[in-house]
Each structure stands twice: as C-alpha cells, then as structure tokens.
PDB file of N, CA and C in Angstrom:
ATOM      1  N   UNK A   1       0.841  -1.168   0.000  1.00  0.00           N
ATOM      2  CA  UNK A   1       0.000   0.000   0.000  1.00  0.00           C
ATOM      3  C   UNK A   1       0.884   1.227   0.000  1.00  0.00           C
ATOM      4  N   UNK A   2       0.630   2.065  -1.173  1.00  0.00           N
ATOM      5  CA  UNK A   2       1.303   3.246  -1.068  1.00  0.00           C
ATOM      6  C   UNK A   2       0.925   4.553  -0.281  1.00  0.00           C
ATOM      7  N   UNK A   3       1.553   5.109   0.619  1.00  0.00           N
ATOM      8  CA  UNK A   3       1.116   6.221   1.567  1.00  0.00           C
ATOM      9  C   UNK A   3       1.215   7.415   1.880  1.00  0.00           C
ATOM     10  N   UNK A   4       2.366   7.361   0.690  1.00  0.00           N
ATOM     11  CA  UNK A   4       2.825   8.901  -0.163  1.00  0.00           C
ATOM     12  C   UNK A   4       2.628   9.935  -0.003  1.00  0.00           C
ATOM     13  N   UNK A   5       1.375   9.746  -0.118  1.00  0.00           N
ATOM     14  CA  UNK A   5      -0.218  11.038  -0.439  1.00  0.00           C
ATOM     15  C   UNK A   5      -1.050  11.227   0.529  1.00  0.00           C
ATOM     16  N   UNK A   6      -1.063  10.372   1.347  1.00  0.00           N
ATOM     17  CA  UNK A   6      -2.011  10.505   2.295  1.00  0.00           C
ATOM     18  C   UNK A   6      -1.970  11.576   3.495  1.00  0.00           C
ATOM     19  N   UNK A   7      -2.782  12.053   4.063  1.00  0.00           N
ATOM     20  CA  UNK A   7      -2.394  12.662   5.054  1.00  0.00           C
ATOM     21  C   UNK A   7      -2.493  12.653   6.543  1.00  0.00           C
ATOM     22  N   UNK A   8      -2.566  10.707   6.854  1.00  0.00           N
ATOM     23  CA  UNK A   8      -2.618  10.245   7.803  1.00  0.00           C
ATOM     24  C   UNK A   8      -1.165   9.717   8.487  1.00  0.00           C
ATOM     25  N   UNK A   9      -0.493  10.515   9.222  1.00  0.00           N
ATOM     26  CA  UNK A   9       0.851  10.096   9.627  1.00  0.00           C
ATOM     27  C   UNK A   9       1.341   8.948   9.886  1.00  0.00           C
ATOM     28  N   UNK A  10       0.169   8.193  10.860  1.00  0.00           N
ATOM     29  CA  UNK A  10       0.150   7.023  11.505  1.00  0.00           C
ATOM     30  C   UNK A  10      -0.091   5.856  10.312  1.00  0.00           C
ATOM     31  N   UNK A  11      -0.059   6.426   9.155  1.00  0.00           N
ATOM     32  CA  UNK A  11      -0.294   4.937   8.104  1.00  0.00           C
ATOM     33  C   UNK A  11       0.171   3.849   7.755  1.00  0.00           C
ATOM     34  N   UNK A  12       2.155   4.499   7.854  1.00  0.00           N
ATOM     35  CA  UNK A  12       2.678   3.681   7.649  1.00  0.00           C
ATOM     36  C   UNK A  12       2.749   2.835   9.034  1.00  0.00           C
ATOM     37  N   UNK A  13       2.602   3.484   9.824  1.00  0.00           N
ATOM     38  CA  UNK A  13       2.897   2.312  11.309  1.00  0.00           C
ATOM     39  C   UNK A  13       1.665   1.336  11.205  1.00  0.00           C
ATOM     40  N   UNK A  14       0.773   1.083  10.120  1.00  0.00           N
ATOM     41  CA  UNK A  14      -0.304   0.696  10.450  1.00  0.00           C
ATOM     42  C   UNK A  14      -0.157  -0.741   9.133  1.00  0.00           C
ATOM     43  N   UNK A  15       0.766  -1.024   8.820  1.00  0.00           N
ATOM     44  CA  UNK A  15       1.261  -1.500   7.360  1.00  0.00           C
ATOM     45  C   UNK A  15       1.691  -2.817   7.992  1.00  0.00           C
ATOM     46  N   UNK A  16       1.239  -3.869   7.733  1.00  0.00           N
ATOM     47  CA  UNK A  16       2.491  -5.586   8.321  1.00  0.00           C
ATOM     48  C   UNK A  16       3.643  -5.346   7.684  1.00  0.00           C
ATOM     49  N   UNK A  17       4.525  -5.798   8.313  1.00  0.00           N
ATOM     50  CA  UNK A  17       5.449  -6.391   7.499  1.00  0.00           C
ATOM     51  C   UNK A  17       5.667  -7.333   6.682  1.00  0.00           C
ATOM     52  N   UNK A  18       6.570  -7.344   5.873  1.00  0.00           N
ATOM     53  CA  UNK A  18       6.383  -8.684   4.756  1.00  0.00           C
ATOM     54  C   UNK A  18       6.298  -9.837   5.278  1.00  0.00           C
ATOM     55  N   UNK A  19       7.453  -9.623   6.449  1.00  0.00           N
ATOM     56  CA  UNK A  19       7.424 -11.794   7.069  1.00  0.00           C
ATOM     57  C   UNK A  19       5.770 -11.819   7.675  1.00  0.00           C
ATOM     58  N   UNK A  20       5.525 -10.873   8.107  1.00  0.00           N
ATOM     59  CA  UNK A  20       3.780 -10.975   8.829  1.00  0.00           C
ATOM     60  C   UNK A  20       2.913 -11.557   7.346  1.00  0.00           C
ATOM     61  N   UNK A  21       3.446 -10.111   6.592  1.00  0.00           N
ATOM     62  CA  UNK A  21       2.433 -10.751   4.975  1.00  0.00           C
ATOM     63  C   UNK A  21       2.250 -11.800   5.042  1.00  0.00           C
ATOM     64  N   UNK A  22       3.768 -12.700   4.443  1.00  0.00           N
ATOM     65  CA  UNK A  22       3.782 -13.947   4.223  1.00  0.00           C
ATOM     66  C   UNK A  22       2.617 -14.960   5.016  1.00  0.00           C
ATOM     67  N   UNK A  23       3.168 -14.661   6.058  1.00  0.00           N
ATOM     68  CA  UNK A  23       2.541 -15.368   7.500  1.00  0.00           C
ATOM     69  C   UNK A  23       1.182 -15.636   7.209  1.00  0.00           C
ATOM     70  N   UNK A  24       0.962 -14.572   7.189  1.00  0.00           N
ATOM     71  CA  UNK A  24      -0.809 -14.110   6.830  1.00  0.00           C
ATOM     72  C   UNK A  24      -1.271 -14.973   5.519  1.00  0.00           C
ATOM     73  N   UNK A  25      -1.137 -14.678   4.545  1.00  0.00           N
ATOM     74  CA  UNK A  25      -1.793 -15.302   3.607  1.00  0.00           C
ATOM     75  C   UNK A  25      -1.154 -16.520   3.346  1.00  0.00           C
ATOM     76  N   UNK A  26       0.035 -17.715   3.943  1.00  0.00           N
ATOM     77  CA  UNK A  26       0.219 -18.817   4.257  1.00  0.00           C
ATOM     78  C   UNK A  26      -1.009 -19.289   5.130  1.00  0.00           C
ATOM     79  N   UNK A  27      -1.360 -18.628   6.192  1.00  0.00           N
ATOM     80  CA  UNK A  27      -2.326 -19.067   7.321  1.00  0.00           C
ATOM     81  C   UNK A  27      -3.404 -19.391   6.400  1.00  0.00           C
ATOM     82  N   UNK A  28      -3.987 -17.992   5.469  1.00  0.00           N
ATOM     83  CA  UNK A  28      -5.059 -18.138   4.345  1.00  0.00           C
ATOM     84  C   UNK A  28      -5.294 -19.299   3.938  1.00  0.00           C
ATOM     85  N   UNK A  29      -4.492 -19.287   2.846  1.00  0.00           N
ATOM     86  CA  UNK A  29      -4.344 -20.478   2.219  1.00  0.00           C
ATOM     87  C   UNK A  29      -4.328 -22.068   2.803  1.00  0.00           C
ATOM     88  N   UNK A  30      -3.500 -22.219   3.795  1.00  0.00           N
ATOM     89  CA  UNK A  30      -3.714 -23.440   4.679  1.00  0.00           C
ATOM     90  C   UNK A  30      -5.257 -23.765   5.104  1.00  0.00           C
ATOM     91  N   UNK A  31      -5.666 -22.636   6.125  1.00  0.00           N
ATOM     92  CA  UNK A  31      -7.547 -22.629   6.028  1.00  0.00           C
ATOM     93  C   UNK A  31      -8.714 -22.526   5.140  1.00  0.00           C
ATOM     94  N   UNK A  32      -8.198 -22.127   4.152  1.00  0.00           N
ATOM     95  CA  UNK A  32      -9.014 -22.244   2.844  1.00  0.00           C
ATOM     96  C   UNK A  32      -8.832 -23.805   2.478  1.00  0.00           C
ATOM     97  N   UNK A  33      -7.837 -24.603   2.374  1.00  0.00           N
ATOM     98  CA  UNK A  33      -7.641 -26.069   2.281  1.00  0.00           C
ATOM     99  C   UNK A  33      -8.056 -26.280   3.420  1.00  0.00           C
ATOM    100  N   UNK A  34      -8.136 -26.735   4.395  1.00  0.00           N
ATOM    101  CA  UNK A  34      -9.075 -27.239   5.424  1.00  0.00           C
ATOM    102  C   UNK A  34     -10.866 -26.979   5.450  1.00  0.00           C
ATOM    103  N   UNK A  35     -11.096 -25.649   4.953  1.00  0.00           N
ATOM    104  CA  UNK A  35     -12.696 -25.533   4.774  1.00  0.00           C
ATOM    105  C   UNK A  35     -12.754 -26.719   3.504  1.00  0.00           C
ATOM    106  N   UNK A  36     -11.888 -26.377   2.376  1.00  0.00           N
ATOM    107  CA  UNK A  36     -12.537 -27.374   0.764  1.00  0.00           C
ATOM    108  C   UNK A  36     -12.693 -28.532   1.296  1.00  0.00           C
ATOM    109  N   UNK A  37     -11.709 -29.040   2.229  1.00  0.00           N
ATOM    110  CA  UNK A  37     -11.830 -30.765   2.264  1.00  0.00           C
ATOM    111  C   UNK A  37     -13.024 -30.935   3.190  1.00  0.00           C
ATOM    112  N   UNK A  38     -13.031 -30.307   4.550  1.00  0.00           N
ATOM    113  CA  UNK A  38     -14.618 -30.356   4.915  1.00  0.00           C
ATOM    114  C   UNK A  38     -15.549 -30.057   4.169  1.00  0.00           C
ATOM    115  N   UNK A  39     -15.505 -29.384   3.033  1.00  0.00           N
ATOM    116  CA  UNK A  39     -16.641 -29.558   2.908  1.00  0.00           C
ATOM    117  C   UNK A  39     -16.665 -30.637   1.512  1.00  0.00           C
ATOM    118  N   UNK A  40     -15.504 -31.383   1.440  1.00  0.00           N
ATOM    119  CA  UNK A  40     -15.669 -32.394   0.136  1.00  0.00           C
ATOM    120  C   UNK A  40     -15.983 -33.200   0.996  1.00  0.00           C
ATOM    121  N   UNK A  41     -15.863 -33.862   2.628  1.00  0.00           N
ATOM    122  CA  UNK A  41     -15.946 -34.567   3.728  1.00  0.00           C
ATOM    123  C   UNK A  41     -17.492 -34.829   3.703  1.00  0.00           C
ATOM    124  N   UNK A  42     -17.833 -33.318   3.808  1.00  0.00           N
ATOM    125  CA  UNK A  42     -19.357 -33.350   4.038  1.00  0.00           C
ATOM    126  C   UNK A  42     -20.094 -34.216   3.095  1.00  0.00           C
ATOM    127  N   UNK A  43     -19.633 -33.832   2.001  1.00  0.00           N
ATOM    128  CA  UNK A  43     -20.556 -34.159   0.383  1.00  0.00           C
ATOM    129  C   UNK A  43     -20.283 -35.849  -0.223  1.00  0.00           C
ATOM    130  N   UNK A  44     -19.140 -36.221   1.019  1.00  0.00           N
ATOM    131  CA  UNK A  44     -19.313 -38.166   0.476  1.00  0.00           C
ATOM    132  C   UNK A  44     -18.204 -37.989  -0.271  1.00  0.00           C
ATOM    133  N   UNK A  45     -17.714 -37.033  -0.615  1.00  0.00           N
ATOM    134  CA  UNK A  45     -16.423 -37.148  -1.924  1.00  0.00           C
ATOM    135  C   UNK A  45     -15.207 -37.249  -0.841  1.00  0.00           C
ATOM    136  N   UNK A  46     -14.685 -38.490  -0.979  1.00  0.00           N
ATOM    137  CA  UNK A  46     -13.249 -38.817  -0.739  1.00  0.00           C
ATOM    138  C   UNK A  46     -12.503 -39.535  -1.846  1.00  0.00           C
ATOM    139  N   UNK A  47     -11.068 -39.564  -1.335  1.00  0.00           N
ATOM    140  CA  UNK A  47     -10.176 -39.852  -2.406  1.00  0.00           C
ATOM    141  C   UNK A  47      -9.459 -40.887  -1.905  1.00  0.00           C
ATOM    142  N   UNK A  48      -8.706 -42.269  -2.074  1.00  0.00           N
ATOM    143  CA  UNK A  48      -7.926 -43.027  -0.963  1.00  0.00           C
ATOM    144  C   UNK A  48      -6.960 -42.583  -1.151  1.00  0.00           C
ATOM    145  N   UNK A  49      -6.339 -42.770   0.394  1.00  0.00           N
ATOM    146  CA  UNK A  49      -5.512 -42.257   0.700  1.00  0.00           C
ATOM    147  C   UNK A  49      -5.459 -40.700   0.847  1.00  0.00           C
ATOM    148  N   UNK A  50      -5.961 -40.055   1.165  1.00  0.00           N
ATOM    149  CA  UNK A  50      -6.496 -38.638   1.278  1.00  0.00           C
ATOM    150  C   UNK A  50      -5.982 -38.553   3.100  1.00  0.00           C
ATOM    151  N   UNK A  51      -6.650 -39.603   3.827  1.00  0.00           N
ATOM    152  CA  UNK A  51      -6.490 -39.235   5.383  1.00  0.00           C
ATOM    153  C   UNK A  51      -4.728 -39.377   5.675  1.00  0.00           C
ATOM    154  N   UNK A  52      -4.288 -40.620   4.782  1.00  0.00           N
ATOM    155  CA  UNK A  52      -2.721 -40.511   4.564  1.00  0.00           C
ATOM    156  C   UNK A  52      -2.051 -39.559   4.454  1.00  0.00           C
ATOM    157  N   UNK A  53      -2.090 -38.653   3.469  1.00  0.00           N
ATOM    158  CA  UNK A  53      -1.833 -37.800   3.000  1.00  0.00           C
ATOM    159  C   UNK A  53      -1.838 -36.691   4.030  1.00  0.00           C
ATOM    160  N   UNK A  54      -3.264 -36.288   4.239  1.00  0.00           N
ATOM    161  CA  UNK A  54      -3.147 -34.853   5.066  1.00  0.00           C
ATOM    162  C   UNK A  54      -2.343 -35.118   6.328  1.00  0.00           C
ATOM    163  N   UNK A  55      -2.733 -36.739   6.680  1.00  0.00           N
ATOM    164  CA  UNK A  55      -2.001 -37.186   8.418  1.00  0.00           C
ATOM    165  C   UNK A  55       0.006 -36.962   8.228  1.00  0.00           C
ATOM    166  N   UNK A  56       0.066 -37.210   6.554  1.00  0.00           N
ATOM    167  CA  UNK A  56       1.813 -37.011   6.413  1.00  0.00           C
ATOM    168  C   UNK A  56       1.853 -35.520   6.815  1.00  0.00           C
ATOM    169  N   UNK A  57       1.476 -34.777   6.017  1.00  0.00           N
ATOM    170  CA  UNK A  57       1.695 -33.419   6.143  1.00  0.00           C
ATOM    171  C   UNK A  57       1.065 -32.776   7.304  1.00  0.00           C
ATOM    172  N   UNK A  58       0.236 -32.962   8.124  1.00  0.00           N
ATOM    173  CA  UNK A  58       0.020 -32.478   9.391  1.00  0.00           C
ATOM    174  C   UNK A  58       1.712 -33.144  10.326  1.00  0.00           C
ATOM    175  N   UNK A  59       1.991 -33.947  10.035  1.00  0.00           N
ATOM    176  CA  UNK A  59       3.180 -34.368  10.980  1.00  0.00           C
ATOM    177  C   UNK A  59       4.508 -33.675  10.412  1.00  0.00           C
ATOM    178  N   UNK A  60       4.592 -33.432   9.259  1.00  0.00           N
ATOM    179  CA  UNK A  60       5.800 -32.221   8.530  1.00  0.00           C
ATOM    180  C   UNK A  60       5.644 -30.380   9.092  1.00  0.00           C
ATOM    181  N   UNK A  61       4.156 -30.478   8.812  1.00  0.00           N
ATOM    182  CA  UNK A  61       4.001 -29.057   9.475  1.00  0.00           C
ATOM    183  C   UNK A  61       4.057 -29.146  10.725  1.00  0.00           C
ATOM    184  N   UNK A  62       4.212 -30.138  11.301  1.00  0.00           N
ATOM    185  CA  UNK A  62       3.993 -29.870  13.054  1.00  0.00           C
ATOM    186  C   UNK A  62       5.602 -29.845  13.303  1.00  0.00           C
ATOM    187  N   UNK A  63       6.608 -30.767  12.605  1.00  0.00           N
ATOM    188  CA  UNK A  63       7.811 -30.422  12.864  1.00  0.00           C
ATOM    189  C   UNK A  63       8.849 -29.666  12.406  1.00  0.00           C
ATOM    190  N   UNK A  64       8.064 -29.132  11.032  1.00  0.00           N
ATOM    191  CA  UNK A  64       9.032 -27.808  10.464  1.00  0.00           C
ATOM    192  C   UNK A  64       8.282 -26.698  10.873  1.00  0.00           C
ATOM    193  N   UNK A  65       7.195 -26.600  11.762  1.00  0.00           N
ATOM    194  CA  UNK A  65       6.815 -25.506  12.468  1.00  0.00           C
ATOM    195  C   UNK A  65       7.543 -25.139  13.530  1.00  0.00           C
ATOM    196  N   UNK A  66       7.540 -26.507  14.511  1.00  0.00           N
ATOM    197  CA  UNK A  66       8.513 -26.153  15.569  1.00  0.00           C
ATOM    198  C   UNK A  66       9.916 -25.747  15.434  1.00  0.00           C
ATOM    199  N   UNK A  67      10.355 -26.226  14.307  1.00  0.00           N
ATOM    200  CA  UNK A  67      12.189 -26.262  14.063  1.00  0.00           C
ATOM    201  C   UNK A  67      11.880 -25.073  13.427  1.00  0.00           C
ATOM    202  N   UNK A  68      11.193 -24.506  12.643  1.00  0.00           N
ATOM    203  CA  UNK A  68      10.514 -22.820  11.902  1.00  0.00           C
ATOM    204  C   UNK A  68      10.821 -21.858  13.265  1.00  0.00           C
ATOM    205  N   UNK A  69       9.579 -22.392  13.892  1.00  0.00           N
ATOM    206  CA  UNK A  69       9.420 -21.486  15.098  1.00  0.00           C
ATOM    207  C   UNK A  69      10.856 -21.068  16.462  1.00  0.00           C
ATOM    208  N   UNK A  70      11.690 -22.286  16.224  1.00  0.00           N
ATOM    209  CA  UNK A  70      12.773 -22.206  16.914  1.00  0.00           C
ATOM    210  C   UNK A  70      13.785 -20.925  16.095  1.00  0.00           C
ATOM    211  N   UNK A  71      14.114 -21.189  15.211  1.00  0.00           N
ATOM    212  CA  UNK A  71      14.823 -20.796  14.411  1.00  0.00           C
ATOM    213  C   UNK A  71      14.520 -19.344  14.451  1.00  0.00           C
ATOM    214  N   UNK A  72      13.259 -18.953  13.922  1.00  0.00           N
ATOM    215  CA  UNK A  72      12.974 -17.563  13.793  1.00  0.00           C
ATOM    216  C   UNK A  72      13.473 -16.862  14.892  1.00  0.00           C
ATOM    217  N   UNK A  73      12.828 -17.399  16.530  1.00  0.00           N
ATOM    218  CA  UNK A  73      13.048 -16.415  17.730  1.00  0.00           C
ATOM    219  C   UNK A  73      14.831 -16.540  17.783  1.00  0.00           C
ATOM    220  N   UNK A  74      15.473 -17.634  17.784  1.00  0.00           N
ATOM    221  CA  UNK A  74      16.945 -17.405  17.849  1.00  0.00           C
ATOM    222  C   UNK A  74      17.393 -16.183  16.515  1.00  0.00           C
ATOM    223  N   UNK A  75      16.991 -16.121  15.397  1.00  0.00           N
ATOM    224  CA  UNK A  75      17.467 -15.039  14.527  1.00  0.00           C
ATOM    225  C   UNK A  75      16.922 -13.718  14.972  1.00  0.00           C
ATOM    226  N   UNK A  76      16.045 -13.477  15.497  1.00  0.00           N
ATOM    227  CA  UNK A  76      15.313 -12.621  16.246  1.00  0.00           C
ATOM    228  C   UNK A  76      15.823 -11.984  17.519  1.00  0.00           C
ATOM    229  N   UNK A  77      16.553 -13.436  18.327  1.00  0.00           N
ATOM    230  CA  UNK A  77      17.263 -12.709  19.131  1.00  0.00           C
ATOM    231  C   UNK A  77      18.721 -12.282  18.664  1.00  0.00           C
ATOM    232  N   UNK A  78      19.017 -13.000  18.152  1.00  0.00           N
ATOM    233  CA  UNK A  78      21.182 -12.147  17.285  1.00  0.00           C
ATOM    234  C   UNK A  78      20.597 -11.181  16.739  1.00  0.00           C
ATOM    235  N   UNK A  79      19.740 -10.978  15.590  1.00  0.00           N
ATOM    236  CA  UNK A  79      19.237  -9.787  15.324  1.00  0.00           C
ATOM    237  C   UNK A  79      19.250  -8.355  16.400  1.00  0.00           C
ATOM    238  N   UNK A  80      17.883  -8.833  17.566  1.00  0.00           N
ATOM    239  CA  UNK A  80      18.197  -7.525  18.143  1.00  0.00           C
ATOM    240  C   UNK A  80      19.065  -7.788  19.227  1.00  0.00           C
ATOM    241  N   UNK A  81      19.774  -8.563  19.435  1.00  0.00           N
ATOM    242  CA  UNK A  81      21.459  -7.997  20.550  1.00  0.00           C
ATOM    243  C   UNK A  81      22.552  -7.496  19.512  1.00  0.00           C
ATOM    244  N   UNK A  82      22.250  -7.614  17.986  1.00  0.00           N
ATOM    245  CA  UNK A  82      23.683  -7.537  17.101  1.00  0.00           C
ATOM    246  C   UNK A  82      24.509  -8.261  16.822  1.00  0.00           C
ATOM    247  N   UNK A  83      24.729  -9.503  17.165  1.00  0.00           N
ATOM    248  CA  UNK A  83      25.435 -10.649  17.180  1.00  0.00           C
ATOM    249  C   UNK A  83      25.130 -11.358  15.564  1.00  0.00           C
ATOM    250  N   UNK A  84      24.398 -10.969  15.076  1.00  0.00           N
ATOM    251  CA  UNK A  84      23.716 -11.898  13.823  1.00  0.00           C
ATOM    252  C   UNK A  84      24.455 -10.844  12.476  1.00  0.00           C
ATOM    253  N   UNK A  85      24.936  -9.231  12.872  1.00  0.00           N
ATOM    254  CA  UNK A  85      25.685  -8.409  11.894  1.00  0.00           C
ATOM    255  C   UNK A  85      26.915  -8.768  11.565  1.00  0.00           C
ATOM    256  N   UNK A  86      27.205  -8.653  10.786  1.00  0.00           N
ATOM    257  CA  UNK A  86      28.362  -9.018  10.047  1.00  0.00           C
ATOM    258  C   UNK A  86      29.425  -7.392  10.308  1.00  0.00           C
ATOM    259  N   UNK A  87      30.696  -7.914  10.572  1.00  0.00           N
ATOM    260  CA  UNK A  87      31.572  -6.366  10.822  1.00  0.00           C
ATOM    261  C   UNK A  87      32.350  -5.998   9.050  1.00  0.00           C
ATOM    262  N   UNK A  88      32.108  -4.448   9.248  1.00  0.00           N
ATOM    263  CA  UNK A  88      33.156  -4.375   7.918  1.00  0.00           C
ATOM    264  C   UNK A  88      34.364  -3.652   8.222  1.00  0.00           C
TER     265      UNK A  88
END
C-alpha cells in the first residue's frame, strides 16, 4: 500500500510487514484447504488415501513448524542484541 499522499501520519505504522504478509496469507491459504476438504468430507467425496496424505503433512508441518518457530526467535534474538551483523 502506497502512503505517499495521504495525510494520515500514523499509516505507515499501520502496514504488516512482509514476514507478517507472508505469514498471513500462508495461514489463508492453509484454512481455505481445510474448509474445501470439509466440505468435500461433508458431500461423500473422498479420495484413498487422502487421510494418509493430510495425516503425512500435518506431521511435517507440526515439525518444520517447531524447528521454523525455533529458528525464527533465535534469529530474532542475534538480530536484536547484534550478534547476527556481520563487521566491515
């Protein structure tokens, strides 16, 4: 969103950041696939191997979330103590 022009000061403080972006419309998208399959659930339409499938990838996202989630707060913290800058 461009804010250029506007003449609300507080606009840009009001803007996500990109990693939030991301975040955000990853979350989207993940819950938008969880409503389709309920409601293909609802309607009798399954596929085999479908419960396989989502049960693999619920167990990938549960552990590249945590090793995600680790990772981020440690870059987060070198970030803000300075330890993560490079000297020139």
């Amino acid at each position: 969103m461009d804010t250029r022009g506007t003449n609300d000061p507080a606009a840009e403080e009001r803007e996500l950041p990109v990693g939030a972006a991301v975040v955000v419309t990853v979350l989207a998208g993940l819950c938008g696939a969880a409503v389709l399959l309920a409601v293909l659930h609802g309607l009798g339409w399954t596929a085999p191997g479908l419960g396989w499938l989502v049960a693999k990838g619920a167990v990938k996202l549960g552990v590249g979330g945590a090793v995600g989630l680790a990772a981020a707060v440690t870059w987060f913290r070198a970030r803000r103590t300075g330890r993560g800058r490079k000297e020139s």
